[in-house]
C-alpha atoms as a PDB file:
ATOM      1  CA  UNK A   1      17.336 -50.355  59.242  1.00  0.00           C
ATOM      2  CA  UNK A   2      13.167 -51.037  59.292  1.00  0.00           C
ATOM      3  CA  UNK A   3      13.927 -52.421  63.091  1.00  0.00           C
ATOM      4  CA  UNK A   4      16.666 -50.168  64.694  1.00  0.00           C
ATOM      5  CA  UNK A   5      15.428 -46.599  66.313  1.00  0.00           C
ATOM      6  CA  UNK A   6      16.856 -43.542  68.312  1.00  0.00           C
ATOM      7  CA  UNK A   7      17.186 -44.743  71.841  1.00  0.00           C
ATOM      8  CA  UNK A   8      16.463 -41.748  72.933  1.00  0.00           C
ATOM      9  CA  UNK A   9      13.160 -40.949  71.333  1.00  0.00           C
ATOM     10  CA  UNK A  10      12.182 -43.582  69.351  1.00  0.00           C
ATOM     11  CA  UNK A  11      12.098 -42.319  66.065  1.00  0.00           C
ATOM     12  CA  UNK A  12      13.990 -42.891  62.357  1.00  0.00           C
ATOM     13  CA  UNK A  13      17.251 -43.113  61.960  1.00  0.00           C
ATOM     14  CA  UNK A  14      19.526 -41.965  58.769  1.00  0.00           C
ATOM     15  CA  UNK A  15      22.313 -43.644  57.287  1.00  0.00           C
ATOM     16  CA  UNK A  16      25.257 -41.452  56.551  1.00  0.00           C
ATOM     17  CA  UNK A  17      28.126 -43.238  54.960  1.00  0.00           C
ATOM     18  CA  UNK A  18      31.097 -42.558  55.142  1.00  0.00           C
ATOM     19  CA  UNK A  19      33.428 -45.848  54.031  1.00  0.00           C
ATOM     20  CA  UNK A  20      31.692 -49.118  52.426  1.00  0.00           C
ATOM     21  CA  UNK A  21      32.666 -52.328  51.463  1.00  0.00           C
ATOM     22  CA  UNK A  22      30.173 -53.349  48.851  1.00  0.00           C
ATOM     23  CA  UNK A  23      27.160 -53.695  50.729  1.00  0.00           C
ATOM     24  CA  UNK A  24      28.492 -53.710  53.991  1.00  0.00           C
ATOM     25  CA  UNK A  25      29.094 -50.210  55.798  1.00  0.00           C
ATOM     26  CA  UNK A  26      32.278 -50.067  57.917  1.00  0.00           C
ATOM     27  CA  UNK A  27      32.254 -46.442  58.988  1.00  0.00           C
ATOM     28  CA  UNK A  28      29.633 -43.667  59.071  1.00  0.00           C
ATOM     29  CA  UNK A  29      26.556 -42.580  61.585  1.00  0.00           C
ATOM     30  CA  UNK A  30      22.984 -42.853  61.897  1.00  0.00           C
ATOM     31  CA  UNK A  31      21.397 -39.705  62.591  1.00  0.00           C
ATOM     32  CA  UNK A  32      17.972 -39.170  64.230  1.00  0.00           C
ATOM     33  CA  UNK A  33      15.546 -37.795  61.903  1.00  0.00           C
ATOM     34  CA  UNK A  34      13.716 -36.394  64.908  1.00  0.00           C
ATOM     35  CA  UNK A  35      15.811 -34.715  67.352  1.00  0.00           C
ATOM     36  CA  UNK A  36      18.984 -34.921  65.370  1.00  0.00           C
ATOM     37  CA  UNK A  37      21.051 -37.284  67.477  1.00  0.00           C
ATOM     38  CA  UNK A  38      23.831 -38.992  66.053  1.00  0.00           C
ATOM     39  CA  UNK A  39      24.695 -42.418  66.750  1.00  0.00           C
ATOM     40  CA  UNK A  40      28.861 -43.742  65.050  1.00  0.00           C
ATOM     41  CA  UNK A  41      29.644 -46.874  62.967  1.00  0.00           C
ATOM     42  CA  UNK A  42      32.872 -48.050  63.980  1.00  0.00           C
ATOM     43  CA  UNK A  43      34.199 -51.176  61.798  1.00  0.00           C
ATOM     44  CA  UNK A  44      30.772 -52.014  61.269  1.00  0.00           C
ATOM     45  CA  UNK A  45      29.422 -51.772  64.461  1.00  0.00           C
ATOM     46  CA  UNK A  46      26.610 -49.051  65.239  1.00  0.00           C
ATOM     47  CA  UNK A  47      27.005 -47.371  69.021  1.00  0.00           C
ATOM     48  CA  UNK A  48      23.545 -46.727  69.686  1.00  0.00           C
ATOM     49  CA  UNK A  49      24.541 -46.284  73.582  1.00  0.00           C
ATOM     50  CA  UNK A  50      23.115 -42.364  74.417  1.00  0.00           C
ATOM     51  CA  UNK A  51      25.249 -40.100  74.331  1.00  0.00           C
ATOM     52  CA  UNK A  52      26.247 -39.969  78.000  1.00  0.00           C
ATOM     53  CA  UNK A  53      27.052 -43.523  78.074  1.00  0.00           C
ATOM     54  CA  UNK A  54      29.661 -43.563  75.183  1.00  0.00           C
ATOM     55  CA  UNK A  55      33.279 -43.808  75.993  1.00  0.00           C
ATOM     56  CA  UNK A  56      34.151 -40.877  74.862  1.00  0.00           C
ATOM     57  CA  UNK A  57      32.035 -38.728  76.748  1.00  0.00           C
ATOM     58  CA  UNK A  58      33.122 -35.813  79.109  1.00  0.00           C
ATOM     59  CA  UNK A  59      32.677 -36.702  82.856  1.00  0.00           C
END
């Protein structure tokens, strides 16, 4: 967490949680302190693509 940032605007990200396996997080988001952005964990993997860029964004 001390080396990852918002791609957007560089700043602090928070970890939300929302499944764990002991010290490993499998599900949840990281949220941009700054201009609120948030970023998924999917099986353990953070997206930190912007928004736009994700799959599952409109076209």
């Amino acid at each position: 967490m001390d080396i990852i940032c918002c791609p957007l605007d560089k700043h602090e990200l928070d970890l939300e949680v929302d499944e764990r396996d002991d010290e490993e997080v499998l599900a949840g988001s990281l949220v941009c302190t700054e201009c609120g952005e948030s970023y998924p964990i999917e099986d353990g993997i953070p997206n930190l693509l912007p928004p736009d860029m994700r799959e599952d964004a409109p076209a």
